[in-house]
PDB file of N, CA and C in Angstrom:
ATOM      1  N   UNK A   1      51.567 165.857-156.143  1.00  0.00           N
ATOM      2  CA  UNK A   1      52.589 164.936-155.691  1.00  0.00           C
ATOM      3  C   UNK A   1      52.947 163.992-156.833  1.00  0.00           C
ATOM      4  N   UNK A   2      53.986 163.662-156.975  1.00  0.00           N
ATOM      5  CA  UNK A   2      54.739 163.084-157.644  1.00  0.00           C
ATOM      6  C   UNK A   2      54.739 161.040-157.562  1.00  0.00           C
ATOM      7  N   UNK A   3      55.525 160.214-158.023  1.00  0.00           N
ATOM      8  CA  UNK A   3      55.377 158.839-158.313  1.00  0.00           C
ATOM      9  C   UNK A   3      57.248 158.786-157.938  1.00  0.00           C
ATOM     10  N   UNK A   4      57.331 158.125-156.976  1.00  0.00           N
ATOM     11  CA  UNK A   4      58.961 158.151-157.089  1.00  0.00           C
ATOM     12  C   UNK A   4      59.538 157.223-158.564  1.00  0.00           C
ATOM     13  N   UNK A   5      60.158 157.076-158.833  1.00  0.00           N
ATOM     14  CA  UNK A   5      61.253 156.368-159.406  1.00  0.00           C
ATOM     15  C   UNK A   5      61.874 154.838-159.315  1.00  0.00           C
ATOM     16  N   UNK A   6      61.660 154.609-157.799  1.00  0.00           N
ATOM     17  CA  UNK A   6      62.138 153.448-156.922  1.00  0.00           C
ATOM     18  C   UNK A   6      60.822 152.706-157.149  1.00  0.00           C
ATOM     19  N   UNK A   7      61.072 151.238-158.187  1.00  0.00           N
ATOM     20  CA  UNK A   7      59.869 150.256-157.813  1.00  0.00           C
ATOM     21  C   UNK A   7      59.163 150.009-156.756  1.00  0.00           C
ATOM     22  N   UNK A   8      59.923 149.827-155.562  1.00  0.00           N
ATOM     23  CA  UNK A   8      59.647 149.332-154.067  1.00  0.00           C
ATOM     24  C   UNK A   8      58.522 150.331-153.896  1.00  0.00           C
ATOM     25  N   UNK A   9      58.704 151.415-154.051  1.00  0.00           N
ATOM     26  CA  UNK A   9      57.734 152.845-153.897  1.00  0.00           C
ATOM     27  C   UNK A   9      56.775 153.334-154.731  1.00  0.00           C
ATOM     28  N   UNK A  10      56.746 152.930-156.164  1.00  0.00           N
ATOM     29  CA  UNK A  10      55.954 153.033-157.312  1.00  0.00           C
ATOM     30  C   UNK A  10      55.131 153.608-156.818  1.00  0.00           C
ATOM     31  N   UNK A  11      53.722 153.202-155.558  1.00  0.00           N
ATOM     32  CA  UNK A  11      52.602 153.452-155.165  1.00  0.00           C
ATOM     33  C   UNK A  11      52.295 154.219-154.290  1.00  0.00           C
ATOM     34  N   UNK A  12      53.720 154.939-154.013  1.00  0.00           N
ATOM     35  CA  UNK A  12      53.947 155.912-153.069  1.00  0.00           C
ATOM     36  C   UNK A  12      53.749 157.700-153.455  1.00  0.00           C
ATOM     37  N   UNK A  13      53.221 158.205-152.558  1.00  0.00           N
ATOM     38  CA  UNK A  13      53.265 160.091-153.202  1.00  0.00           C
ATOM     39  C   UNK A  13      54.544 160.299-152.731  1.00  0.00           C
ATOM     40  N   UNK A  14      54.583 161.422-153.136  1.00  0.00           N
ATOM     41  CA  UNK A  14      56.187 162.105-152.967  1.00  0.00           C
ATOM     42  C   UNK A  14      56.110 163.204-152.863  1.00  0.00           C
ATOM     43  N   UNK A  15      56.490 164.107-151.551  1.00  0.00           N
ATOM     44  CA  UNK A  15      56.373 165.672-151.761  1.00  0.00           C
ATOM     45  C   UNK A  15      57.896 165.776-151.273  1.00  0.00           C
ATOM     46  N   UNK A  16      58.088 167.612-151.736  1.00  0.00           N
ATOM     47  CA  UNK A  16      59.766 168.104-151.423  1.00  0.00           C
ATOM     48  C   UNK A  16      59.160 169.292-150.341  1.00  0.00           C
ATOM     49  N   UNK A  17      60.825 168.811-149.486  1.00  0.00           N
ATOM     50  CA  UNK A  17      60.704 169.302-148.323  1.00  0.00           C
ATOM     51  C   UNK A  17      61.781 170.449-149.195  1.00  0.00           C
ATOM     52  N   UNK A  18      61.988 171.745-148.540  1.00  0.00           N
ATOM     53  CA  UNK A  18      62.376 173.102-148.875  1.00  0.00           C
ATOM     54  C   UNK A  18      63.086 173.158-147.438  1.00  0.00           C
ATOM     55  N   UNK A  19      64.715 172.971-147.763  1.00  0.00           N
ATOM     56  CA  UNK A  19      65.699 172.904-146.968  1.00  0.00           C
ATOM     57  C   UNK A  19      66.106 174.275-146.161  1.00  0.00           C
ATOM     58  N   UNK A  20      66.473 174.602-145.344  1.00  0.00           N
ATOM     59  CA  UNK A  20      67.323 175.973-144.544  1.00  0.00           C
ATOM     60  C   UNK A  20      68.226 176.586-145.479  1.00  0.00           C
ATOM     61  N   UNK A  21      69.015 175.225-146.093  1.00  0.00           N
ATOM     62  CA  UNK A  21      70.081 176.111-147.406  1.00  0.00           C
ATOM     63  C   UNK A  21      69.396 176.166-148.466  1.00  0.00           C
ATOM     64  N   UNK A  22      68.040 176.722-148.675  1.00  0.00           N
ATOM     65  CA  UNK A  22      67.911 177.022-149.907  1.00  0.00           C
ATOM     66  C   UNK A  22      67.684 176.106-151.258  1.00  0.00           C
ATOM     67  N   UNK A  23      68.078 174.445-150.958  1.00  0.00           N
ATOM     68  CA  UNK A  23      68.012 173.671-151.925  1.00  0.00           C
ATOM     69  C   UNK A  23      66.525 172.885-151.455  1.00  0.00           C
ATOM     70  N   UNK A  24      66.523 171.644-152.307  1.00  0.00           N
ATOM     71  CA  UNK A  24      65.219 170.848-151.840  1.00  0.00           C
ATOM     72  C   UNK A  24      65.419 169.407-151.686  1.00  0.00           C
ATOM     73  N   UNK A  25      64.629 168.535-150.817  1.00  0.00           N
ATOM     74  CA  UNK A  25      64.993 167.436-151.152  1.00  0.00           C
ATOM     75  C   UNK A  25      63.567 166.751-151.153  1.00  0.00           C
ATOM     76  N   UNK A  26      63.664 165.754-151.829  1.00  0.00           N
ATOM     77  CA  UNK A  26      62.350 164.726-152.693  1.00  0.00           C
ATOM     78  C   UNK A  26      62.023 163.318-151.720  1.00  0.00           C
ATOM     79  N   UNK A  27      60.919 163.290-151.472  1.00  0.00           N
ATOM     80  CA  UNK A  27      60.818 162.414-150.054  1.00  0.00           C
ATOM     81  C   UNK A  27      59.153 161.278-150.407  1.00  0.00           C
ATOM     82  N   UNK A  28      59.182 160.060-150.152  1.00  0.00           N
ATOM     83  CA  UNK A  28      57.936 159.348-149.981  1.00  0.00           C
ATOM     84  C   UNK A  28      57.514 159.593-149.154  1.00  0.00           C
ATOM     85  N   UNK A  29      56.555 159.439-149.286  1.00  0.00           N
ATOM     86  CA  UNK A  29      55.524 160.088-148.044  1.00  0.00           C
ATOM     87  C   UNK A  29      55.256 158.207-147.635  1.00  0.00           C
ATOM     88  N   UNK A  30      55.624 157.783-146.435  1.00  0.00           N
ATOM     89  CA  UNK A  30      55.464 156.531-145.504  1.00  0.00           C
ATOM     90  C   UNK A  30      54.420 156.931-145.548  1.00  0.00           C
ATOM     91  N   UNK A  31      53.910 157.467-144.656  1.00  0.00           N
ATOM     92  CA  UNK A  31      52.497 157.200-143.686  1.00  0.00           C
ATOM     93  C   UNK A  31      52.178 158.560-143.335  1.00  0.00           C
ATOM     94  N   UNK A  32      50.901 158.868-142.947  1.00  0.00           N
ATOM     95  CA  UNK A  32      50.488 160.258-142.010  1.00  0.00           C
ATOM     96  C   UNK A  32      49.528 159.495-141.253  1.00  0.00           C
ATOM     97  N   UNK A  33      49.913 159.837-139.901  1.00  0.00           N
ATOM     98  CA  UNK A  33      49.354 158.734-138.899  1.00  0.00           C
ATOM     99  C   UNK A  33      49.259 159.828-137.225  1.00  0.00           C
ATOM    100  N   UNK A  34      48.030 159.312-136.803  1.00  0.00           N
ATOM    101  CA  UNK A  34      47.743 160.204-135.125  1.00  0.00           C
ATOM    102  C   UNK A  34      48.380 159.615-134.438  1.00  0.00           C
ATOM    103  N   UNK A  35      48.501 160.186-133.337  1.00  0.00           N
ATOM    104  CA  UNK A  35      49.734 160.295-131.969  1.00  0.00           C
ATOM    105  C   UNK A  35      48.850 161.687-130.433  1.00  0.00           C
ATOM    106  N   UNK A  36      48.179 160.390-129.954  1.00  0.00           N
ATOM    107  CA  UNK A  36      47.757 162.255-128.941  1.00  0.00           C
ATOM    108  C   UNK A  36      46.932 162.972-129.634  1.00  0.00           C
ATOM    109  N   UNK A  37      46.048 163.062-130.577  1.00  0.00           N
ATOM    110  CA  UNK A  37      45.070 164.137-131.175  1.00  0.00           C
ATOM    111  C   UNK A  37      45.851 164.844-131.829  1.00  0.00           C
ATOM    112  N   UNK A  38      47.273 164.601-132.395  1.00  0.00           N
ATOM    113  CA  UNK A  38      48.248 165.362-133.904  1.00  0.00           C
ATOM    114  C   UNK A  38      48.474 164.450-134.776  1.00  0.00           C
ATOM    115  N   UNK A  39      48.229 164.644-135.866  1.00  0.00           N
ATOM    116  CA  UNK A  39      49.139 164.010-136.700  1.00  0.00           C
ATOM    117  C   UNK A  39      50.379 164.279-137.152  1.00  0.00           C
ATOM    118  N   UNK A  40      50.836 163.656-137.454  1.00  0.00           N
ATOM    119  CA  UNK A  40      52.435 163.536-138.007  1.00  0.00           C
ATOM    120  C   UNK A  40      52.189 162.395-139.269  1.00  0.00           C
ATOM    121  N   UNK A  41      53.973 162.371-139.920  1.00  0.00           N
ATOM    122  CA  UNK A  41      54.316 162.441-141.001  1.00  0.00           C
ATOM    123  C   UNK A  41      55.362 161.718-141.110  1.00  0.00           C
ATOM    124  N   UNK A  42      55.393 160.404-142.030  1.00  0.00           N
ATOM    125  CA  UNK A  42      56.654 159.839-142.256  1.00  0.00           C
ATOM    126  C   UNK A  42      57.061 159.716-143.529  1.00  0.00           C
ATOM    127  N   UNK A  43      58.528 160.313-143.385  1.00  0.00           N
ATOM    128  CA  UNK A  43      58.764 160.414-144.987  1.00  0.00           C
ATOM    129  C   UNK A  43      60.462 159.888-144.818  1.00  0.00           C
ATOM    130  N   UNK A  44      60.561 159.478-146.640  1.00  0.00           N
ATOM    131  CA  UNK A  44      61.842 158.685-146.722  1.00  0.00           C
ATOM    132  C   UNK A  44      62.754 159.690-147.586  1.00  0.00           C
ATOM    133  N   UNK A  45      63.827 159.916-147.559  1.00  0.00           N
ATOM    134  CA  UNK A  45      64.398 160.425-148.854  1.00  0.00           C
ATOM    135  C   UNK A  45      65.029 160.290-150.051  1.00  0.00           C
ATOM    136  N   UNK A  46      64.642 160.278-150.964  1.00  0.00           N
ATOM    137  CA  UNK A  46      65.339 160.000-152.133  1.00  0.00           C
ATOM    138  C   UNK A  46      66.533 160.766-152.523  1.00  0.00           C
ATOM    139  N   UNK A  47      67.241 159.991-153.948  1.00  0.00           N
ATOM    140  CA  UNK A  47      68.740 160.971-153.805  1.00  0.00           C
ATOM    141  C   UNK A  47      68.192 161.803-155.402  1.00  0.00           C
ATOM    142  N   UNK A  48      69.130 162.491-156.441  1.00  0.00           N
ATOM    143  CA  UNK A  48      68.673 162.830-156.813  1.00  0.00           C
ATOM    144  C   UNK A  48      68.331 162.172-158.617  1.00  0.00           C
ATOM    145  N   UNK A  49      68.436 160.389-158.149  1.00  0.00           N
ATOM    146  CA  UNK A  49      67.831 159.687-159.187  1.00  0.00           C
ATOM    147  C   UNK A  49      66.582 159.280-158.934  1.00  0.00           C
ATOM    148  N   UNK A  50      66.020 160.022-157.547  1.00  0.00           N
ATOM    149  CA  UNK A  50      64.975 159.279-157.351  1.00  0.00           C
ATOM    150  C   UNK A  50      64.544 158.340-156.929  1.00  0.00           C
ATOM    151  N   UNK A  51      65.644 157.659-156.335  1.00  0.00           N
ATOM    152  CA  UNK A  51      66.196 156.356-155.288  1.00  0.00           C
ATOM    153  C   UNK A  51      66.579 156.640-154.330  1.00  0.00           C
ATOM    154  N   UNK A  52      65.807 155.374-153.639  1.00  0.00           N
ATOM    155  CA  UNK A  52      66.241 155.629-151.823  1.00  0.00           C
ATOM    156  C   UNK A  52      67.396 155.308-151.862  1.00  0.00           C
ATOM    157  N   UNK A  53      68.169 155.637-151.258  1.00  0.00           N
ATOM    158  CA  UNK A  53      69.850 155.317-150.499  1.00  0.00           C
ATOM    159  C   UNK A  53      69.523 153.950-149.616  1.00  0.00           C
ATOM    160  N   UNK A  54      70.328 153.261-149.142  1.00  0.00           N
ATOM    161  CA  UNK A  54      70.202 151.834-148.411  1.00  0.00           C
ATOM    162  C   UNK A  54      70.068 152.483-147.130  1.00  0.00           C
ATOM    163  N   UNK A  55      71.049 153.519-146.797  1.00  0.00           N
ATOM    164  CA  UNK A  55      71.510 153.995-145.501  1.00  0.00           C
ATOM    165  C   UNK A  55      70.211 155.593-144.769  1.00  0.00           C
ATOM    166  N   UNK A  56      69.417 155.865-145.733  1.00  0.00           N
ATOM    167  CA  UNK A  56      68.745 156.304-145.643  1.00  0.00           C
ATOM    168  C   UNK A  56      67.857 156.718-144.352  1.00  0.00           C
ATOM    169  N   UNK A  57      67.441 157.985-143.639  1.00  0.00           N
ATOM    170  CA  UNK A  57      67.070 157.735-142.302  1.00  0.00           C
ATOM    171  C   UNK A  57      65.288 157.956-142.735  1.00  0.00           C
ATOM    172  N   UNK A  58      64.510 157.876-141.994  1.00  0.00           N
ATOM    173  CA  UNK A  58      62.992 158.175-142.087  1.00  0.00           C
ATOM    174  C   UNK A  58      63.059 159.789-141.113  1.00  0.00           C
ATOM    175  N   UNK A  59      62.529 160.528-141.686  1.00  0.00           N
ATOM    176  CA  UNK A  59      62.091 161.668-141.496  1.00  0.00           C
ATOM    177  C   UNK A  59      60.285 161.930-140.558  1.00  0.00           C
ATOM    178  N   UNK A  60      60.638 162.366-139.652  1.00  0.00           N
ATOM    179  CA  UNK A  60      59.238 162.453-138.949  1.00  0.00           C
ATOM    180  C   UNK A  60      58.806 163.843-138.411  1.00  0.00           C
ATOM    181  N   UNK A  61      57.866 164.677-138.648  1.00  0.00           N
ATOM    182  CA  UNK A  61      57.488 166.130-138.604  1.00  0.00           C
ATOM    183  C   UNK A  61      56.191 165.578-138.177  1.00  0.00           C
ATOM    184  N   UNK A  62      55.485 166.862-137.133  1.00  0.00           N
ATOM    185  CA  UNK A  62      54.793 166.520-136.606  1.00  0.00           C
ATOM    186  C   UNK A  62      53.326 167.780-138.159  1.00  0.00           C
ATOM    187  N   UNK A  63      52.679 167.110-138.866  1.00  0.00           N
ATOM    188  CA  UNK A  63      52.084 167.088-139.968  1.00  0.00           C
ATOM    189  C   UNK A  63      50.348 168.300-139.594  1.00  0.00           C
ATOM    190  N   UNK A  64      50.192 169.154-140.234  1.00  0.00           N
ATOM    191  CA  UNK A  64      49.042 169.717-140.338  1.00  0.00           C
ATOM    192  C   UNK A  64      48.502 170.832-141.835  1.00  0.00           C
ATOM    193  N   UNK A  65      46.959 169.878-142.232  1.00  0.00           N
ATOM    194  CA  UNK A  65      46.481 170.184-143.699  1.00  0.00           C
ATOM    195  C   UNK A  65      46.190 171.354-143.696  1.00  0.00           C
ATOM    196  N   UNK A  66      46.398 172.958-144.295  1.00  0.00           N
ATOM    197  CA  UNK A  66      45.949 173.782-144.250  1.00  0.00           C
ATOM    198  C   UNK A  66      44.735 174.072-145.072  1.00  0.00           C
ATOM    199  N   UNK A  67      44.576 173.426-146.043  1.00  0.00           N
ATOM    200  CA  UNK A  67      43.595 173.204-147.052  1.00  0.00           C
ATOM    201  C   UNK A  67      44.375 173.861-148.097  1.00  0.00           C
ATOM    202  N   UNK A  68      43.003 173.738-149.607  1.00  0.00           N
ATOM    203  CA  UNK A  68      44.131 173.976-150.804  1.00  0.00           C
ATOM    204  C   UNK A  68      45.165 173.408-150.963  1.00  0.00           C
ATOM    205  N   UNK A  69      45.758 171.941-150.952  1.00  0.00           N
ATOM    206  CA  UNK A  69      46.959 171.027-150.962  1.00  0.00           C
ATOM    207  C   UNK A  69      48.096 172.349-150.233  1.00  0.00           C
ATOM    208  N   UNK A  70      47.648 172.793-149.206  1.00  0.00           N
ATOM    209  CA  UNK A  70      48.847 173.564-148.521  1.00  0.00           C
ATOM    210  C   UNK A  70      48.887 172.610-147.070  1.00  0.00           C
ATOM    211  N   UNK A  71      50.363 172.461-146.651  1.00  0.00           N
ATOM    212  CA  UNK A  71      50.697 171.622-145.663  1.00  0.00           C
ATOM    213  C   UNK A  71      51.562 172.126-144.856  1.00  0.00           C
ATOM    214  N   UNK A  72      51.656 171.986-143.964  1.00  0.00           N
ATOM    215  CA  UNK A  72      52.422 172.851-142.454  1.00  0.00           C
ATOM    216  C   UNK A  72      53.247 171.405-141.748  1.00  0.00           C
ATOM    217  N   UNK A  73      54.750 171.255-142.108  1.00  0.00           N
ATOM    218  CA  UNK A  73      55.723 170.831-141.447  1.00  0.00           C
ATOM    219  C   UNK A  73      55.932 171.385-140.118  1.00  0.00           C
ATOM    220  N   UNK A  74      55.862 170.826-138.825  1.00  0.00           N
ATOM    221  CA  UNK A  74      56.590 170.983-137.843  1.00  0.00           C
ATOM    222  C   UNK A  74      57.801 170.068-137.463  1.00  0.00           C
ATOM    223  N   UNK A  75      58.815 170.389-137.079  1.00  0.00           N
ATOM    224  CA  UNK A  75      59.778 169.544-136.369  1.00  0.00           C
ATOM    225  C   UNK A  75      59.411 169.365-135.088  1.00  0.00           C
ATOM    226  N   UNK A  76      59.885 168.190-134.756  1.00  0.00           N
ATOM    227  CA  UNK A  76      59.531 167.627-133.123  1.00  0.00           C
ATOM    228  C   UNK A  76      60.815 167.815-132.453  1.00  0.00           C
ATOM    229  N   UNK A  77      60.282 168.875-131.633  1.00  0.00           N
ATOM    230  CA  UNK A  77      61.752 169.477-131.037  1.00  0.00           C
ATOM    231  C   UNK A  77      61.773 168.692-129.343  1.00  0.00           C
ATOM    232  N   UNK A  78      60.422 168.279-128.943  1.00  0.00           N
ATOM    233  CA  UNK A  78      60.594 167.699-127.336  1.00  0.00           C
ATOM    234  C   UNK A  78      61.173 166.265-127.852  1.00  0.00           C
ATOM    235  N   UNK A  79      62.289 165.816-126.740  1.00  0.00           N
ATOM    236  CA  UNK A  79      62.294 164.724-126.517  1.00  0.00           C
ATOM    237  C   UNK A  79      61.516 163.692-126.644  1.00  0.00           C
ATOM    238  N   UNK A  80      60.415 163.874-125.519  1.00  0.00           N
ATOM    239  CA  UNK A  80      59.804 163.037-125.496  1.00  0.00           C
ATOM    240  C   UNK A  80      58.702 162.823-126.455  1.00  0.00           C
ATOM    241  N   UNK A  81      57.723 163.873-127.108  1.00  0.00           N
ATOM    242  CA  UNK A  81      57.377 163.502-128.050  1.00  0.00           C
ATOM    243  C   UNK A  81      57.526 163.245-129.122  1.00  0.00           C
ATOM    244  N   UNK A  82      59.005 163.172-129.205  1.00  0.00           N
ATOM    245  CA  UNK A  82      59.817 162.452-130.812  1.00  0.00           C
ATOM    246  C   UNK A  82      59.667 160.909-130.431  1.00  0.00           C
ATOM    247  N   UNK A  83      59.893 160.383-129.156  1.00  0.00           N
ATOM    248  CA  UNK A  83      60.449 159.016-128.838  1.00  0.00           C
ATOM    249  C   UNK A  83      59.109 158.133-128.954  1.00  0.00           C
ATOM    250  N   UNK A  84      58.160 159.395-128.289  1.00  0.00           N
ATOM    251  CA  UNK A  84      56.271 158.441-128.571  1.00  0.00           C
ATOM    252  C   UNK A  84      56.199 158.089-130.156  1.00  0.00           C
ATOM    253  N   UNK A  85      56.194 159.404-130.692  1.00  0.00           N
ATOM    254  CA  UNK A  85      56.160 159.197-132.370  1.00  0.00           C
ATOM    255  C   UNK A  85      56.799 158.409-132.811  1.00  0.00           C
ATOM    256  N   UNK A  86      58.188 158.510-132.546  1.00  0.00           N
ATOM    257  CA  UNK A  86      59.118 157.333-133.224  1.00  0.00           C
ATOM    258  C   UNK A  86      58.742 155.507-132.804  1.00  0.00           C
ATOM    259  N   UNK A  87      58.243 155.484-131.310  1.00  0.00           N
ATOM    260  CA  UNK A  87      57.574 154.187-130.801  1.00  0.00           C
ATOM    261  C   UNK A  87      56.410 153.803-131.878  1.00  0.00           C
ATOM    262  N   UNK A  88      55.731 154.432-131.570  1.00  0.00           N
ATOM    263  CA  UNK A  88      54.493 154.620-132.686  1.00  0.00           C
ATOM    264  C   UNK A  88      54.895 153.777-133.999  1.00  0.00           C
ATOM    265  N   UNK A  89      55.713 154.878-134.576  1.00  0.00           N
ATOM    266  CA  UNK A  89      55.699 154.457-136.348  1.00  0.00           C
ATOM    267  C   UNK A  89      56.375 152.975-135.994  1.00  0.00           C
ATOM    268  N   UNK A  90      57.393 152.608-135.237  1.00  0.00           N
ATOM    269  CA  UNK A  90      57.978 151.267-135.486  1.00  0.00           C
ATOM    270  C   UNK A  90      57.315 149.901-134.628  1.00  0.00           C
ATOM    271  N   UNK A  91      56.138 150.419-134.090  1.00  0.00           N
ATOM    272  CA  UNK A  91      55.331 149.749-133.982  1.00  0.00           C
ATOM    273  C   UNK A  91      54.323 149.310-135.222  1.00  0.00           C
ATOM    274  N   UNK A  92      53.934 150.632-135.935  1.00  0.00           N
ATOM    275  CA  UNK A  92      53.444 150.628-137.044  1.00  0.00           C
ATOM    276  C   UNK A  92      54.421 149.748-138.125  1.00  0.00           C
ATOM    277  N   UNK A  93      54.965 149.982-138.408  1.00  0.00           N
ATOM    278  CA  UNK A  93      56.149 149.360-139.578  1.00  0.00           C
ATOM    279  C   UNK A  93      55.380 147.288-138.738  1.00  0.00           C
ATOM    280  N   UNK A  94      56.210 147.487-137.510  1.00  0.00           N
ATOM    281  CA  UNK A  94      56.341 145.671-137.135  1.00  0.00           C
ATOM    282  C   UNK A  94      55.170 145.379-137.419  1.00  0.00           C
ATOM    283  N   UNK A  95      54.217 145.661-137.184  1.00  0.00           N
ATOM    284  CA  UNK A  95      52.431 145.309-137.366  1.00  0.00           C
ATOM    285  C   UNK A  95      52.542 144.985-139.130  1.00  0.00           C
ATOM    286  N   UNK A  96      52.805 146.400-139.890  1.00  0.00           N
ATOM    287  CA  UNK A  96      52.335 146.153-141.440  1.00  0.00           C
ATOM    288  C   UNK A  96      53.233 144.772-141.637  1.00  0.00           C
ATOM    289  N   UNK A  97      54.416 144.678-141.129  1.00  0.00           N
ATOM    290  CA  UNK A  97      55.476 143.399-141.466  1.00  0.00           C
ATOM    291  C   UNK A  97      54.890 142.171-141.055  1.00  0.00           C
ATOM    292  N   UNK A  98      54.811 142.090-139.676  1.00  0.00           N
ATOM    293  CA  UNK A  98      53.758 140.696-139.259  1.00  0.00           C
ATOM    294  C   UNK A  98      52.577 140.639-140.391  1.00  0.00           C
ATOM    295  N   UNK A  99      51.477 141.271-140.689  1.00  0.00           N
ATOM    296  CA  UNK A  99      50.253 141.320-141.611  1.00  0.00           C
ATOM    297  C   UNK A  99      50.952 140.872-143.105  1.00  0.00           C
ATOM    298  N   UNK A 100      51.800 141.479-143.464  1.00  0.00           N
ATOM    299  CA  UNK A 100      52.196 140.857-145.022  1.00  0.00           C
ATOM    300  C   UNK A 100      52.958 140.127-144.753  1.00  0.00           C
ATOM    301  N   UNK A 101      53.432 139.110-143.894  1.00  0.00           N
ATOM    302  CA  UNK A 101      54.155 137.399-143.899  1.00  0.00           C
ATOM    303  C   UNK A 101      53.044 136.605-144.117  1.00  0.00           C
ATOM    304  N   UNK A 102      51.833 137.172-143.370  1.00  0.00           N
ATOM    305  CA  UNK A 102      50.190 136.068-142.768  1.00  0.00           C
ATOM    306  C   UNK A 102      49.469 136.003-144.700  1.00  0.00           C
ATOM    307  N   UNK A 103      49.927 137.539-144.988  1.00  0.00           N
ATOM    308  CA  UNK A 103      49.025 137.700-146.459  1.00  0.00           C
ATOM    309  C   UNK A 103      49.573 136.924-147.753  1.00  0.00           C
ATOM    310  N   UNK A 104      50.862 136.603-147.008  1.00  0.00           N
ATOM    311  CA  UNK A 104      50.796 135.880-148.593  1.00  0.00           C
ATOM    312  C   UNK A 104      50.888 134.171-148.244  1.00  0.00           C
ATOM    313  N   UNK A 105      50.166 133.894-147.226  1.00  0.00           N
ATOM    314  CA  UNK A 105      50.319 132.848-146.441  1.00  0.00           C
ATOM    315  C   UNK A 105      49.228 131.894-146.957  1.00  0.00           C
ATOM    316  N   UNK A 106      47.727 132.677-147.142  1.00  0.00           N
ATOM    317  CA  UNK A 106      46.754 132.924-147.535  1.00  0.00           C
ATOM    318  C   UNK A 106      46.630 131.797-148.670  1.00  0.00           C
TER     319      UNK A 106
END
Protein backbone atom coordinates (compact mmCIF):
# COMPACT_ATOMS: atom_id res chain seq x y z
CA UNK A 1 0.00 0.00 0.00
CA UNK A 2 0.89 3.19 -0.94
CA UNK A 3 1.18 7.01 1.11
CA UNK A 4 -1.40 9.29 -0.62
CA UNK A 5 -0.24 12.61 -1.81
CA UNK A 6 -2.91 14.70 0.18
CA UNK A 7 -1.22 16.09 3.55
CA UNK A 8 -4.57 15.67 5.43
CA UNK A 9 -3.90 11.81 4.60
CA UNK A 10 -0.05 11.55 4.70
CA UNK A 11 -0.65 8.72 7.46
CA UNK A 12 -3.08 7.04 5.58
CA UNK A 13 -2.62 3.46 3.36
CA UNK A 14 -3.99 3.53 0.08
CA UNK A 15 -5.12 0.56 -1.95
CA UNK A 16 -6.77 0.56 -5.80
CA UNK A 17 -9.96 -0.65 -6.29
CA UNK A 18 -10.08 -2.47 -10.06
CA UNK A 19 -13.17 -0.91 -11.71
CA UNK A 20 -16.01 -2.99 -14.07
CA UNK A 21 -14.51 -0.73 -16.99
CA UNK A 22 -11.33 -2.02 -16.79
CA UNK A 23 -9.57 1.17 -15.34
CA UNK A 24 -8.56 1.71 -11.54
CA UNK A 25 -9.14 4.02 -9.00
CA UNK A 26 -6.70 5.00 -5.87
CA UNK A 27 -8.52 5.19 -2.51
CA UNK A 28 -7.47 5.86 1.51
CA UNK A 29 -8.25 3.38 3.34
CA UNK A 30 -10.60 5.41 6.42
CA UNK A 31 -11.05 2.69 8.64
CA UNK A 32 -11.72 -1.28 8.63
CA UNK A 33 -14.13 -1.59 11.35
CA UNK A 34 -16.90 -4.67 12.70
CA UNK A 35 -20.59 -4.44 12.20
CA UNK A 36 -22.53 -7.90 13.27
CA UNK A 37 -19.37 -10.31 13.30
CA UNK A 38 -18.15 -8.68 9.43
CA UNK A 39 -15.97 -6.38 8.81
CA UNK A 40 -16.12 -3.76 6.38
CA UNK A 41 -14.16 -1.02 4.84
CA UNK A 42 -14.00 2.67 4.45
CA UNK A 43 -12.35 4.18 1.76
CA UNK A 44 -12.04 7.76 0.16
CA UNK A 45 -11.10 8.46 -3.41
CA UNK A 46 -8.49 10.22 -4.81
CA UNK A 47 -8.33 11.88 -8.34
CA UNK A 48 -5.53 11.22 -10.39
CA UNK A 49 -3.06 13.79 -8.52
CA UNK A 50 -3.59 11.96 -5.68
CA UNK A 51 -6.01 14.37 -4.05
CA UNK A 52 -9.20 14.02 -2.57
CA UNK A 53 -11.88 15.99 -4.52
CA UNK A 54 -13.98 18.32 -1.92
CA UNK A 55 -17.14 16.63 -3.34
CA UNK A 56 -15.86 13.29 -2.89
CA UNK A 57 -18.21 10.32 -1.60
CA UNK A 58 -16.75 7.57 1.08
CA UNK A 59 -16.87 4.20 -0.33
CA UNK A 60 -18.03 1.26 1.97
CA UNK A 61 -17.59 -2.68 0.97
CA UNK A 62 -18.31 -5.07 3.24
CA UNK A 63 -14.14 -6.17 3.77
CA UNK A 64 -12.53 -9.85 4.14
CA UNK A 65 -8.41 -10.79 4.63
CA UNK A 66 -7.64 -13.72 2.55
CA UNK A 67 -4.13 -13.89 3.73
CA UNK A 68 -0.91 -13.17 1.72
CA UNK A 69 -1.95 -9.22 1.55
CA UNK A 70 -4.91 -10.74 -0.66
CA UNK A 71 -8.30 -8.94 0.13
CA UNK A 72 -11.92 -9.75 -0.89
CA UNK A 73 -14.21 -6.56 -1.64
CA UNK A 74 -17.85 -7.14 -1.25
CA UNK A 75 -20.51 -4.58 -2.15
CA UNK A 76 -23.40 -4.12 0.24
CA UNK A 77 -26.18 -4.82 -1.88
CA UNK A 78 -29.12 -5.11 1.20
CA UNK A 79 -30.60 -2.06 2.14
CA UNK A 80 -30.55 -2.47 5.29
CA UNK A 81 -27.23 -3.54 5.93
CA UNK A 82 -25.71 -0.59 4.03
CA UNK A 83 -27.82 1.90 6.37
CA UNK A 84 -26.37 -0.14 9.78
CA UNK A 85 -22.85 0.23 8.22
CA UNK A 86 -23.29 3.60 7.05
CA UNK A 87 -24.92 4.49 10.89
CA UNK A 88 -21.95 2.88 12.22
CA UNK A 89 -19.09 4.68 10.36
CA UNK A 90 -20.85 8.23 11.04
CA UNK A 91 -21.17 7.47 14.34
CA UNK A 92 -17.59 6.52 14.18
CA UNK A 93 -16.39 9.74 12.30
CA UNK A 94 -18.76 12.04 15.26
CA UNK A 95 -16.97 10.12 18.19
CA UNK A 96 -13.19 10.51 16.48
CA UNK A 97 -14.48 14.45 16.00
CA UNK A 98 -15.84 14.95 19.61
CA UNK A 99 -12.26 13.08 20.98
CA UNK A 100 -9.94 15.47 18.86
CA UNK A 101 -11.81 18.97 20.01
CA UNK A 102 -11.25 17.40 24.02
CA UNK A 103 -7.38 16.46 22.68
CA UNK A 104 -6.18 19.46 21.93
CA UNK A 105 -7.99 20.94 24.86
CA UNK A 106 -5.55 19.12 27.00
Amino acid sequence: MEQPKDSEFMDRDTMTLDLDDGGSLECIVLSVFPVNNKQYIALLPMNDEGKVEEDAQIYLYRFEELGDDEINLENIEDDDEFELVSDYFDEMLDEQEFNELFDGAE
